[in-house]
C-alpha atoms as a PDB file:
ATOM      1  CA  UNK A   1      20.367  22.767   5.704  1.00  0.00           C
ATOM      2  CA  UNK A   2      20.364  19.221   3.472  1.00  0.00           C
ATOM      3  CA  UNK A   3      16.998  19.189   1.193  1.00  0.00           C
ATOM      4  CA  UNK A   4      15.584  16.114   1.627  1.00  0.00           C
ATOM      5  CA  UNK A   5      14.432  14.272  -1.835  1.00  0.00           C
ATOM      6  CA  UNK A   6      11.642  12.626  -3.105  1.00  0.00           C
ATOM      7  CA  UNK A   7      11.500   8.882  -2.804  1.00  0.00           C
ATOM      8  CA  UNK A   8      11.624   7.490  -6.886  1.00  0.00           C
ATOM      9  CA  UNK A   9       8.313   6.224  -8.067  1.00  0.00           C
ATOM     10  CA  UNK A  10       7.539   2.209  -6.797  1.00  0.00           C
ATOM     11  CA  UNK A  11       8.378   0.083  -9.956  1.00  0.00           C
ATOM     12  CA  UNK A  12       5.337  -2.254  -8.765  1.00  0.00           C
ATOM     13  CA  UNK A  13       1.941  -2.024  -9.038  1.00  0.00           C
ATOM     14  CA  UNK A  14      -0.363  -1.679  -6.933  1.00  0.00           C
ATOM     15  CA  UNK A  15      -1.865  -5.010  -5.740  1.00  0.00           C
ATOM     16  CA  UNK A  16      -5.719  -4.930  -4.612  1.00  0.00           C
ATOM     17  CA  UNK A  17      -5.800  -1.852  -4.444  1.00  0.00           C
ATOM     18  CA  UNK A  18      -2.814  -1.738  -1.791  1.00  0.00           C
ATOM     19  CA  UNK A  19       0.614  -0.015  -2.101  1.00  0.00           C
ATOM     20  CA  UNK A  20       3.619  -2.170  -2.281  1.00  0.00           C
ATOM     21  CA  UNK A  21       5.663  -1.807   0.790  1.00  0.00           C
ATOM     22  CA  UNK A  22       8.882   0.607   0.422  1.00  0.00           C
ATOM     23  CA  UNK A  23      11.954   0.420   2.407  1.00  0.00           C
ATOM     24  CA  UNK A  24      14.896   2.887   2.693  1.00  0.00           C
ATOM     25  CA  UNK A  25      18.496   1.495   3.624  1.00  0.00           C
ATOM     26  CA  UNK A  26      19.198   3.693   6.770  1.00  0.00           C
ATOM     27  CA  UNK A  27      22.907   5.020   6.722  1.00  0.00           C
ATOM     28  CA  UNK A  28      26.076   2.897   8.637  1.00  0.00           C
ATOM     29  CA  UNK A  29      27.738  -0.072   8.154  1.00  0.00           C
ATOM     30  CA  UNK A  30      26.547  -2.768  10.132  1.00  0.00           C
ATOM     31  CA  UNK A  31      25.240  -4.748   7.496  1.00  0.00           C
ATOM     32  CA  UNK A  32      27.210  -6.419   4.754  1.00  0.00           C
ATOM     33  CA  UNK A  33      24.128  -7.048   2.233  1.00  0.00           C
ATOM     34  CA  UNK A  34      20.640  -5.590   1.458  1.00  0.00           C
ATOM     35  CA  UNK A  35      19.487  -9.151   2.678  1.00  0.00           C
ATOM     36  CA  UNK A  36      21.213  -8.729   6.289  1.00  0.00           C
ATOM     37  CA  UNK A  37      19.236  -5.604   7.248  1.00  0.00           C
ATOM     38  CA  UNK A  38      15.810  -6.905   5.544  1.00  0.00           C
ATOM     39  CA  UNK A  39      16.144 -10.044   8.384  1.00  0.00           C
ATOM     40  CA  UNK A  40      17.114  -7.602  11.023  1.00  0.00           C
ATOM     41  CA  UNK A  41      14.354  -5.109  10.323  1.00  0.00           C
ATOM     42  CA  UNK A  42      11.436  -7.002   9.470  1.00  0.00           C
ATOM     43  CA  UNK A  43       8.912  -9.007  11.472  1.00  0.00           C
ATOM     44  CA  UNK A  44       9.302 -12.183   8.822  1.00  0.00           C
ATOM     45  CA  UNK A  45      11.308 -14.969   9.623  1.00  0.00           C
ATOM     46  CA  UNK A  46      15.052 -15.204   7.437  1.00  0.00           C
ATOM     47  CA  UNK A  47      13.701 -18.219   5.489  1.00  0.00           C
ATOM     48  CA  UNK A  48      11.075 -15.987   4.107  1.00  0.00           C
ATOM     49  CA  UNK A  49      13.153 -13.161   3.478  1.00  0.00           C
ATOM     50  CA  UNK A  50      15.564 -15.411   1.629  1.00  0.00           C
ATOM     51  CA  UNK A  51      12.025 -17.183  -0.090  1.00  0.00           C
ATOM     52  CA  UNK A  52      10.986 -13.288  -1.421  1.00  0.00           C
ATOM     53  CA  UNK A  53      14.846 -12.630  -2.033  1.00  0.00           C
ATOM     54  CA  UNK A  54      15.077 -15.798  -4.618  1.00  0.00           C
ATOM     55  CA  UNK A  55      11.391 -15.333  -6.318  1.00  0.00           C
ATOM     56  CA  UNK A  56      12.759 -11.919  -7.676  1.00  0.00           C
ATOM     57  CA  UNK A  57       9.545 -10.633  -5.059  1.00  0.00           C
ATOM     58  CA  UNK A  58      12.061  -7.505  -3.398  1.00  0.00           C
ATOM     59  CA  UNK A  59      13.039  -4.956  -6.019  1.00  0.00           C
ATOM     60  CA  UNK A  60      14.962  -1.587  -6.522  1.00  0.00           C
ATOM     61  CA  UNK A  61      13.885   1.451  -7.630  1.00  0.00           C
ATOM     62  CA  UNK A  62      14.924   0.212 -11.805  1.00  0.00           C
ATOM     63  CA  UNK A  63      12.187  -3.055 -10.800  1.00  0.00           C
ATOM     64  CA  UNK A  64      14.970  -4.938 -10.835  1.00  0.00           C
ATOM     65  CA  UNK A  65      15.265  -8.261  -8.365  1.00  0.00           C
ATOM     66  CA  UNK A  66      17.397  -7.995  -5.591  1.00  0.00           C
ATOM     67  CA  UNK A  67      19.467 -10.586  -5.282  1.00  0.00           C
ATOM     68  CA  UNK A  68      20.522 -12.455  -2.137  1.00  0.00           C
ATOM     69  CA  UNK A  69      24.483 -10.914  -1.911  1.00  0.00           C
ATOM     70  CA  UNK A  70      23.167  -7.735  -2.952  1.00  0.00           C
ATOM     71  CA  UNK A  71      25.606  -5.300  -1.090  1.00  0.00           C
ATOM     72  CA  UNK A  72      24.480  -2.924   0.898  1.00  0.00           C
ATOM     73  CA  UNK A  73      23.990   0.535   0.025  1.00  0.00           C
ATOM     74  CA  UNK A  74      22.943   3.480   2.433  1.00  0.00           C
ATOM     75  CA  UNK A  75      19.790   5.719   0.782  1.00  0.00           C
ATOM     76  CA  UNK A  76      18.645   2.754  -1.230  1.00  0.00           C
ATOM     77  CA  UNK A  77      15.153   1.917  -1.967  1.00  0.00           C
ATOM     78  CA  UNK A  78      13.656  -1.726  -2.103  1.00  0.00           C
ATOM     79  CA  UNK A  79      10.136  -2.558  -2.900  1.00  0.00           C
ATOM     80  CA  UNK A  80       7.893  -5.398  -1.992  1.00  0.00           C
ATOM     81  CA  UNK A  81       4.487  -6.830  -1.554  1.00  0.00           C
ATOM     82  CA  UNK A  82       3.821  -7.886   2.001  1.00  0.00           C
ATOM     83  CA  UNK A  83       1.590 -10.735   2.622  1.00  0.00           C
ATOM     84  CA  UNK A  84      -2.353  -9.824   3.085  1.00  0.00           C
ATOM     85  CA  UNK A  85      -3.940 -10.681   6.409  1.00  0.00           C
ATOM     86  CA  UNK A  86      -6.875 -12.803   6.578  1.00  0.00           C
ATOM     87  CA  UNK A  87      -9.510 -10.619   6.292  1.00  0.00           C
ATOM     88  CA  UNK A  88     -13.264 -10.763   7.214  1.00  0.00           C
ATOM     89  CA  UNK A  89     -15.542  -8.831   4.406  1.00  0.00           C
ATOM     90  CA  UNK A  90     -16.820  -6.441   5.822  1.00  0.00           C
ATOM     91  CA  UNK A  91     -20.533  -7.027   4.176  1.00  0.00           C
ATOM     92  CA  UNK A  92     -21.651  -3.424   3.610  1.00  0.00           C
ATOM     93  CA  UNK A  93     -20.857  -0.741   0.602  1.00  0.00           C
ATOM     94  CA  UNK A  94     -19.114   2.266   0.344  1.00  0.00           C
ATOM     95  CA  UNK A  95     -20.963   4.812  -1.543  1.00  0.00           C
ATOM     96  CA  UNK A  96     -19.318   7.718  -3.515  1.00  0.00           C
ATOM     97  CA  UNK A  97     -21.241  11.127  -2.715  1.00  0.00           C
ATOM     98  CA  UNK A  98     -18.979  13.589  -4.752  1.00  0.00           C
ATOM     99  CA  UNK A  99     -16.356  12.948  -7.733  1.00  0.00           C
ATOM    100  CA  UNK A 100     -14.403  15.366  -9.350  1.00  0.00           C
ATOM    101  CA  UNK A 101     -10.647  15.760 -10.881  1.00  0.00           C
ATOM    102  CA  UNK A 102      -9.532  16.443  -7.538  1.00  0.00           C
ATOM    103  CA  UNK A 103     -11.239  14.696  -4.336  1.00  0.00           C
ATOM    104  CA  UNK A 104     -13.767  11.816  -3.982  1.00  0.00           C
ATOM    105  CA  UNK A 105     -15.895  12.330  -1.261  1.00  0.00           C
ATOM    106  CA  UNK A 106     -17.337   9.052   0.406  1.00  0.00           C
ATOM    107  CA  UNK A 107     -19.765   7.694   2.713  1.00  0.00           C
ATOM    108  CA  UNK A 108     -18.079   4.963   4.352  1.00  0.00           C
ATOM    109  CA  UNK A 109     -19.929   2.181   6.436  1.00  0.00           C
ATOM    110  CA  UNK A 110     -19.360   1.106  10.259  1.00  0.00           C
ATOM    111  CA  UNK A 111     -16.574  -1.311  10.597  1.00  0.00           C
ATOM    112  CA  UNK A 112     -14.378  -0.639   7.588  1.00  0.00           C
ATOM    113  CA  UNK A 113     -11.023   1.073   7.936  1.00  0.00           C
ATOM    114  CA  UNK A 114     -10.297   4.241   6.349  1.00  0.00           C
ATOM    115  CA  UNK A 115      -6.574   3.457   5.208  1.00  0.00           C
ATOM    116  CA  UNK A 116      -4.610   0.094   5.562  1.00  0.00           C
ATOM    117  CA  UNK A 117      -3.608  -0.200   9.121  1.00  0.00           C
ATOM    118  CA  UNK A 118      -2.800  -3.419  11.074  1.00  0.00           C
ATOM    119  CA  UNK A 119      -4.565  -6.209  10.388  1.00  0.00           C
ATOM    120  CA  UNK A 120      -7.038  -3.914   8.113  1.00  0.00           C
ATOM    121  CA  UNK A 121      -5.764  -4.037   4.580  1.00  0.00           C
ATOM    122  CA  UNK A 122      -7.520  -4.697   1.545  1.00  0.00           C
ATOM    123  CA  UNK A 123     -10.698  -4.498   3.741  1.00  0.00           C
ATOM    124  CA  UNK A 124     -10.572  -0.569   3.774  1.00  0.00           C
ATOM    125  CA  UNK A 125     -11.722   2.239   2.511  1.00  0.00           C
ATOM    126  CA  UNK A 126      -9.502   3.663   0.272  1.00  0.00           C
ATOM    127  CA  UNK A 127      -8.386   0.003  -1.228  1.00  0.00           C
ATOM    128  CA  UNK A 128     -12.274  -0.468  -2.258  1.00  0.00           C
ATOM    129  CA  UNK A 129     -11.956   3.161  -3.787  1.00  0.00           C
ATOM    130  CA  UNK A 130      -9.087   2.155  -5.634  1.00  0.00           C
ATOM    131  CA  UNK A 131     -10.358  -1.004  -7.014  1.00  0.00           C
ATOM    132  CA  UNK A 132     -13.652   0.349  -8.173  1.00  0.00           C
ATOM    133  CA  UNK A 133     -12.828   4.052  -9.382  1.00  0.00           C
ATOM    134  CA  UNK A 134      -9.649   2.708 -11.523  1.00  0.00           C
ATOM    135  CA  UNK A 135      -7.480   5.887  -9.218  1.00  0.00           C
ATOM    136  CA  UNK A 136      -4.200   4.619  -7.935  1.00  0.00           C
ATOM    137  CA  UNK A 137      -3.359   7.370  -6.581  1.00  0.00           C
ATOM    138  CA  UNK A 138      -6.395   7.992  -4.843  1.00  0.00           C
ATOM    139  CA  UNK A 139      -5.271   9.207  -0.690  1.00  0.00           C
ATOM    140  CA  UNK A 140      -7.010   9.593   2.133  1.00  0.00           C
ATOM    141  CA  UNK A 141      -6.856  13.502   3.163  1.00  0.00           C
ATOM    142  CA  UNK A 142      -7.681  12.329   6.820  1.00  0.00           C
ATOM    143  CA  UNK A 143      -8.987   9.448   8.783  1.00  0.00           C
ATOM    144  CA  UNK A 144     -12.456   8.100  10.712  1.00  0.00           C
ATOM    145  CA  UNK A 145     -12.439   5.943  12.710  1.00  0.00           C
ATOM    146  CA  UNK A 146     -13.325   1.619  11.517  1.00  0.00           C
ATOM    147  CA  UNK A 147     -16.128   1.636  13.827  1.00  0.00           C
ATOM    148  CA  UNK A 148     -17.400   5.557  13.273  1.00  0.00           C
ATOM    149  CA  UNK A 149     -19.462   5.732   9.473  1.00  0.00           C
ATOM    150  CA  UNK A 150     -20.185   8.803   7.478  1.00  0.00           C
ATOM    151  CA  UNK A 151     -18.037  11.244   5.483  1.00  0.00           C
ATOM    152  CA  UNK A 152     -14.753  10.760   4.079  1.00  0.00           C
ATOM    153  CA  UNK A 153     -12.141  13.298   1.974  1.00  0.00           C
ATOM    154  CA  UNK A 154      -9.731  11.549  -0.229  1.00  0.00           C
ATOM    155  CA  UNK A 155      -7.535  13.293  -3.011  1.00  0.00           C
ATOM    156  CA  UNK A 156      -7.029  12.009  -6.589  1.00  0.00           C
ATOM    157  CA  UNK A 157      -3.612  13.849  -7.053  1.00  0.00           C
ATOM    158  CA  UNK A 158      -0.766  13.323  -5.209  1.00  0.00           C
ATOM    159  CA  UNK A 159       0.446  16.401  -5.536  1.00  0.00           C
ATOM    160  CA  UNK A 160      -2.347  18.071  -4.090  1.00  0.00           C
ATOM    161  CA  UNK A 161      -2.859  15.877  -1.543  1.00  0.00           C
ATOM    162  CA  UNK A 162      -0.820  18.165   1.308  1.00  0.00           C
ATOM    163  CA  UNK A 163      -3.385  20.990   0.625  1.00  0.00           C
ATOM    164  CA  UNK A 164      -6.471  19.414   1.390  1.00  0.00           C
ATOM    165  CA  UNK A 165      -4.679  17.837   4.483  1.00  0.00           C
ATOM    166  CA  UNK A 166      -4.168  21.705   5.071  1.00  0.00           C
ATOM    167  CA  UNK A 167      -7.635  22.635   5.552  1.00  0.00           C
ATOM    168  CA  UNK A 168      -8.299  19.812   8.572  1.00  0.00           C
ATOM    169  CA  UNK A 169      -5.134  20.906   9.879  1.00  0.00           C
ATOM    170  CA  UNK A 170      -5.995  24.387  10.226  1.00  0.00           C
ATOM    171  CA  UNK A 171      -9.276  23.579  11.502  1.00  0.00           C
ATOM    172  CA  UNK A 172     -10.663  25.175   7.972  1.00  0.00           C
ATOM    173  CA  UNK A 173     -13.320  21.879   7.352  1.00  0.00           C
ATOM    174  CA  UNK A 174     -16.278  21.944   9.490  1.00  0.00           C
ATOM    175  CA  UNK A 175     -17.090  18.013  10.363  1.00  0.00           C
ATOM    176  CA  UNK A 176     -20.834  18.078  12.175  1.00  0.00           C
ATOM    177  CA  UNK A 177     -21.915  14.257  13.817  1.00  0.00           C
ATOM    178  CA  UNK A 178     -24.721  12.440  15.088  1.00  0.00           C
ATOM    179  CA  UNK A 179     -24.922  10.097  17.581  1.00  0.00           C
ATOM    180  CA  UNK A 180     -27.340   8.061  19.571  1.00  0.00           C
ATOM    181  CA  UNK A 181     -26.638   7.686  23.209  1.00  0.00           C
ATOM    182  CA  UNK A 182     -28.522   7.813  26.704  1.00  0.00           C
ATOM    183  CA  UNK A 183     -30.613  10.815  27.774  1.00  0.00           C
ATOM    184  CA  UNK A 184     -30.158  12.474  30.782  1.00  0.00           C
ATOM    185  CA  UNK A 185     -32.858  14.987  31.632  1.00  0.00           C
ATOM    186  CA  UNK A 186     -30.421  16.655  34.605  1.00  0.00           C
ATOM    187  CA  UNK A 187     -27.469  16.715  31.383  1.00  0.00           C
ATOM    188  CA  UNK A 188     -26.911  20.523  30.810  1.00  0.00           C
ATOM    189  CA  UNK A 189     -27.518  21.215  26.830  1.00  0.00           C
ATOM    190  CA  UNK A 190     -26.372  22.452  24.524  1.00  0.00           C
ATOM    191  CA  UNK A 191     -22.498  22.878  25.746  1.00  0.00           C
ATOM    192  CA  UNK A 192     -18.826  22.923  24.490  1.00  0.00           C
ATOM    193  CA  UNK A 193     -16.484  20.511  26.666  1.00  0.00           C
ATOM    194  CA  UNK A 194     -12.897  21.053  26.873  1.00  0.00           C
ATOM    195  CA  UNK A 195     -10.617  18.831  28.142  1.00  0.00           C
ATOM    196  CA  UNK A 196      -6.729  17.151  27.421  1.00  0.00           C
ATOM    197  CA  UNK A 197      -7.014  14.039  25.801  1.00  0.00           C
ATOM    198  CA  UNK A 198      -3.558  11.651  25.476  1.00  0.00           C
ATOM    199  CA  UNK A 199      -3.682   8.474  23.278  1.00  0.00           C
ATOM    200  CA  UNK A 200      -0.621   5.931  24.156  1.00  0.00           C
ATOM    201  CA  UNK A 201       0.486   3.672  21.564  1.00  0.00           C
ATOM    202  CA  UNK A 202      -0.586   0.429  21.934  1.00  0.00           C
ATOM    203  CA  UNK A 203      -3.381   1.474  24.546  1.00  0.00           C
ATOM    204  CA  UNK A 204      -6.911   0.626  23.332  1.00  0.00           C
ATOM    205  CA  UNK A 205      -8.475   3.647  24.829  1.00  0.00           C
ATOM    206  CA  UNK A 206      -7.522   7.689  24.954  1.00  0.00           C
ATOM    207  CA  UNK A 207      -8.488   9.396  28.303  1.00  0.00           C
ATOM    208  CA  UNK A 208      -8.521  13.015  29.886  1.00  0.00           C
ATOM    209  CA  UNK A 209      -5.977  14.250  31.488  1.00  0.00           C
ATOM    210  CA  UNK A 210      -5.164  17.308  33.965  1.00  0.00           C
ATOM    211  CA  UNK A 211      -3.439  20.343  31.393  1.00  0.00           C
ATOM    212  CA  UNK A 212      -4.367  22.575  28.974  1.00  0.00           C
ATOM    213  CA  UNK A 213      -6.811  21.707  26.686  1.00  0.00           C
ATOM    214  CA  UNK A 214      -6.347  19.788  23.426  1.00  0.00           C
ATOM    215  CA  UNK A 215      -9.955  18.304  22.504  1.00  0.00           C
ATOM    216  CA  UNK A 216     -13.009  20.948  22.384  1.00  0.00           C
ATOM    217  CA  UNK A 217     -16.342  19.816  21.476  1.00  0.00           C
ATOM    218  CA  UNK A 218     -20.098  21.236  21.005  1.00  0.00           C
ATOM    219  CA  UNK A 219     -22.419  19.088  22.293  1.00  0.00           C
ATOM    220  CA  UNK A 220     -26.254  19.929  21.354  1.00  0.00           C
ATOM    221  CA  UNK A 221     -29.400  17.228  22.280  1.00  0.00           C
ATOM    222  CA  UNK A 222     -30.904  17.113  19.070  1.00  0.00           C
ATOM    223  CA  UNK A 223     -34.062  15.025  20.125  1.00  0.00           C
ATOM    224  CA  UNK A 224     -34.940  12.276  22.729  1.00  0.00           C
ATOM    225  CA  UNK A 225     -36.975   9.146  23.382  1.00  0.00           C
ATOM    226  CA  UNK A 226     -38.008   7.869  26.480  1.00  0.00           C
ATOM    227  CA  UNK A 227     -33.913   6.704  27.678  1.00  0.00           C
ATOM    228  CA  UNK A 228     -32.154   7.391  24.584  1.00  0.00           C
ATOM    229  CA  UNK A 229     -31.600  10.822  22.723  1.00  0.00           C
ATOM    230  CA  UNK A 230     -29.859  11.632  19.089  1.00  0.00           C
ATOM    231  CA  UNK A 231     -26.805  14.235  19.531  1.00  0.00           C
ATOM    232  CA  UNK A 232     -25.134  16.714  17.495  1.00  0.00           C
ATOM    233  CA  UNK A 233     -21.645  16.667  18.297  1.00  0.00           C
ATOM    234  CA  UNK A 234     -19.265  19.595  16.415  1.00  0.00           C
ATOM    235  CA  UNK A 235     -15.836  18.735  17.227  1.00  0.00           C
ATOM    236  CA  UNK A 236     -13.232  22.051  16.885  1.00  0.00           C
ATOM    237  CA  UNK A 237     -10.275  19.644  16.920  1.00  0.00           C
ATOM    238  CA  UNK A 238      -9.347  16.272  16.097  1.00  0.00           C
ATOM    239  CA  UNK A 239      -7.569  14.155  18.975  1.00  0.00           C
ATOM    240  CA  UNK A 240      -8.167  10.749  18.691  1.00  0.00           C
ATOM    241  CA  UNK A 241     -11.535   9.291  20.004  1.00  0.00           C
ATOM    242  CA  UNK A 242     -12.049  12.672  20.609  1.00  0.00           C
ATOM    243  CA  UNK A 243     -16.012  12.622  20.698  1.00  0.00           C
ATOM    244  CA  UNK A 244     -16.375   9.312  22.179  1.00  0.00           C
ATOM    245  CA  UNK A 245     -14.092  10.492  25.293  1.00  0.00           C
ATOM    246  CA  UNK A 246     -16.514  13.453  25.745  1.00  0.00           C
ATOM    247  CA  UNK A 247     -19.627  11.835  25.840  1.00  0.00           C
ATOM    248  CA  UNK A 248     -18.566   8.920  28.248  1.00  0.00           C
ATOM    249  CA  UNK A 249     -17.087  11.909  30.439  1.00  0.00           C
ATOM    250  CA  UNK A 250     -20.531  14.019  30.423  1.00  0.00           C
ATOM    251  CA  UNK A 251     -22.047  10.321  31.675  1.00  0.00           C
ATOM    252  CA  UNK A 252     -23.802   9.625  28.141  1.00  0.00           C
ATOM    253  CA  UNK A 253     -21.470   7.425  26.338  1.00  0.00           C
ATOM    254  CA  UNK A 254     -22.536   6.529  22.801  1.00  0.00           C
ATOM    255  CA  UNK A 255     -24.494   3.275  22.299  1.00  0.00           C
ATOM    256  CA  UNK A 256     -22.356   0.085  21.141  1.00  0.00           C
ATOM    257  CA  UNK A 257     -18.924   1.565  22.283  1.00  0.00           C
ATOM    258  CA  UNK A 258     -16.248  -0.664  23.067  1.00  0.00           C
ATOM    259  CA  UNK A 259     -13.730   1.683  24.596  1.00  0.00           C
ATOM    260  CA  UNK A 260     -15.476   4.061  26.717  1.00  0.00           C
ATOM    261  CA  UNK A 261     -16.272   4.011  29.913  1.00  0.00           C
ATOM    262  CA  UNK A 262     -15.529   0.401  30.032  1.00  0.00           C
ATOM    263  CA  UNK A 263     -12.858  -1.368  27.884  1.00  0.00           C
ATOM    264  CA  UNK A 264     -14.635  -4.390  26.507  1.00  0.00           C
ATOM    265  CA  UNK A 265     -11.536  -5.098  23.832  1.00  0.00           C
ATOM    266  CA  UNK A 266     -11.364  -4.468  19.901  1.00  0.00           C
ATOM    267  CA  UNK A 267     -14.650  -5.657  18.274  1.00  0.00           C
ATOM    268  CA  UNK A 268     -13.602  -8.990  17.158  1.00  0.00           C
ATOM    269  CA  UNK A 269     -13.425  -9.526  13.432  1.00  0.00           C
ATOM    270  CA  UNK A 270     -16.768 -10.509  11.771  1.00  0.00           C
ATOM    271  CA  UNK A 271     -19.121  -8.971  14.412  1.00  0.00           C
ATOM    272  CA  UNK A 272     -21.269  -6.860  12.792  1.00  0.00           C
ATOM    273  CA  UNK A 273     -23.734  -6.910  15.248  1.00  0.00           C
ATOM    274  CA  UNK A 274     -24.060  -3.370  17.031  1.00  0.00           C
ATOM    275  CA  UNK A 275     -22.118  -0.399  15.672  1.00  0.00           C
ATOM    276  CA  UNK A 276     -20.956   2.117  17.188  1.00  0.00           C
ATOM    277  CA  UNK A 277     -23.655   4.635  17.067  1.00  0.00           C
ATOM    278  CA  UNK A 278     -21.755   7.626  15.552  1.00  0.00           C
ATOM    279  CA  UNK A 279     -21.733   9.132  12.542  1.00  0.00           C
ATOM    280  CA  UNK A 280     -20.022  11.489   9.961  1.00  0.00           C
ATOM    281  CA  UNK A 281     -22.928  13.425   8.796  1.00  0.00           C
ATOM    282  CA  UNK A 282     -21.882  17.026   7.592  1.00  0.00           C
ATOM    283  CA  UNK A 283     -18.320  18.227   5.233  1.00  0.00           C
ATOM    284  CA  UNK A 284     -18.112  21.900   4.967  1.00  0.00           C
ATOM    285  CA  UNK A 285     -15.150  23.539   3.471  1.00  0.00           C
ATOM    286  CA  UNK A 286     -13.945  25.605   0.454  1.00  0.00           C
ATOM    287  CA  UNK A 287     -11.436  23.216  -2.312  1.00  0.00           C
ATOM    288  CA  UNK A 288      -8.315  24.966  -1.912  1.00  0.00           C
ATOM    289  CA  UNK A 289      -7.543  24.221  -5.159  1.00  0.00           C
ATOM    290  CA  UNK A 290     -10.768  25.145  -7.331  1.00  0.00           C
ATOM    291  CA  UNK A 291     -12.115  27.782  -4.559  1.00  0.00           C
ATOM    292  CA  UNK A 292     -15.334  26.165  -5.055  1.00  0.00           C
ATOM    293  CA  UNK A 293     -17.564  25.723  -1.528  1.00  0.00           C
ATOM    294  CA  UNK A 294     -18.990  22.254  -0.753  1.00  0.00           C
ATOM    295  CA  UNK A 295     -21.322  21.294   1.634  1.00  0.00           C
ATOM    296  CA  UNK A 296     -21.852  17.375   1.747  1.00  0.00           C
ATOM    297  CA  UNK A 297     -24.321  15.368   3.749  1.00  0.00           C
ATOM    298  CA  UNK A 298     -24.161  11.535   5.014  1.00  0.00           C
ATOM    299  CA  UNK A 299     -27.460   9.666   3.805  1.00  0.00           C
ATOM    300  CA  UNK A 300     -26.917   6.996   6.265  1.00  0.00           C
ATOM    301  CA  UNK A 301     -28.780   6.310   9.506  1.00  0.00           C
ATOM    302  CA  UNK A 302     -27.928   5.523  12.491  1.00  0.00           C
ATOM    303  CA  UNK A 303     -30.000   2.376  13.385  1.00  0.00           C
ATOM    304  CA  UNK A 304     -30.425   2.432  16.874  1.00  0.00           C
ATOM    305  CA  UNK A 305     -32.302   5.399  16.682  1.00  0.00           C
ATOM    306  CA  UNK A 306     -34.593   4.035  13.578  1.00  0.00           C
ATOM    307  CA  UNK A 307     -34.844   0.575  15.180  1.00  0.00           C
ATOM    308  CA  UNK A 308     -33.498   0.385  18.512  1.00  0.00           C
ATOM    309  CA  UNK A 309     -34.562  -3.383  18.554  1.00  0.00           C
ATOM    310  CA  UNK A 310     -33.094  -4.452  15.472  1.00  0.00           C
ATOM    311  CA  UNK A 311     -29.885  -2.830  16.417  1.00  0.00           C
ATOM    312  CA  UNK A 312     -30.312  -3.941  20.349  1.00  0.00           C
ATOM    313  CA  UNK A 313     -31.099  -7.919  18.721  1.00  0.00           C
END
């Protein structure tokens, strides 16, 4: 069976706090030069290919500038710095909770990506983490939602990265939320809900299916006020939206959800207004690299439970 290899080490730098973008030349013929597959395969338009091509912007793996008649050579690397988005700032902080030589444990805000996705770039997580804690290498060990706050897990060392994505893997972290959402006296509590949840690419919203179960959640009332309650949701596994599908299922979907029950669309960029009333409160697991047990708690709140009005307004 063929190893596979390491990718070489980018010969750029990180720019705010992003990685430079790497491509691999994919074996076959069909094109004659590194430029000829960069047109076919990217979403820019040739002109700005050829534009990056002649600024000495794409590299190889020696950070040398590729040039236009470069021939093409299957297994090659290139590197390059895509174009940032317009972004909107997202207006609140991320604060660090825990900092050692291994992880950084943070306590992200509603609204800001975890890792650069889409149009979410520099306005994430781990690019403000970057910037601010002088780690390059700094990686996200797993993902929250943009619009879910609370607790996040990244790794300083790359090498170590694959065993702290282990432990959530293995269902070895224990992740505890809140959220604020409608009460129902009639609503059956506490209770675990199991169900099969699919996510389609390119489809705002997850939803249940009939099969065996993927997605298993403990759902607990932790106290109420007159319509609305706070929750204590303990998910078991991780499918995507996973908590958000339950609740709108058991007829209490959580307050300032887009997706679920109704699809309103994506939160449009600069509306802060309402978050989504969920939140990352609890991190329980044992470092699998120093054996040491850590217990972490969120200090945020969720505001439509402190101030329904403010957050309702």
């Amino acid at each position: 069976m063929r190893r596979r290899t390491s990718p070489p080490p980018s010969p750029l730098p990180q720019r705010d706090g992003v990685d430079p973008v790497r491509v691999r030349l994919p074996g076959g013929d069909a094109w004659a030069t590194v430029r000829d597959h960069l047109v076919a395969r990217l979403a820019a338009a040739a002109e700005v290919i050829d534009g990056m091509l002649d600024a000495g912007e794409i590299v190889d793996a020696a950070g040398l500038p590729v040039r236009r008649d470069k021939e093409y050579v299957p297994g090659m690397y290139v590197w390059f710095h895509r174009e940032l988005p317009a972004e909107e700032r997202v207006p609140f902080t991320i604060d660090v909770v825990y900092q050692d030589d291994h992880v950084v444990v943070a306590d992200k805000p509603h609204f800001l990506a975890t890792t650069p996705r889409g149009s979410h770039v520099a306005e994430t997580a781990l690019a403000r983490l970057r910037l601010r804690l002088g780690i390059p290498t700094l990686s996200a060990a797993h993902r929250l939602d943009r619009l879910t706050a609370g607790l996040v897990l990244f790794t300083v060392r790359p090498e170590e990265r694959g065993a702290y994505q282990s432990m959530f893997r293995d269902r070895q972290v224990t992740k505890v939320y809140e959220a604020v959402a409608p009460y129902d006296a009639a609503l059956d509590l506490p209770r675990t809900v199991r169900s099969r949840i699919v996510k389609e690419r390119g489809v705002l919203a997850a939803r249940e299916v009939a099969g065996e179960p993927n997605a298993v959640s403990r759902v607990e009332l932790l106290e109420h006020r007159r319509e609305h309650a706070r929750y204590r949701l303990t998910p078991s596994t991780g499918q995507t939206h996973q908590l958000r599908v339950h609740m709108s299922a058991l007829g209490v979907p959580i307050l300032g959800d887009p997706l679920y029950p109704v699809v309103t669309g994506p939160v449009a960029a600069g509306d802060f207004r309402r978050p989504l009333q969920l939140l990352a409160r609890t991190l329980e697991f044992t470092d699998p690299i120093t054996g040491r047990e850590h217990r972490f708690l969120s200090a945020r709140m969720l505001r439509a439970w402190s101030s329904y009005d403010e957050w309702a307004g």
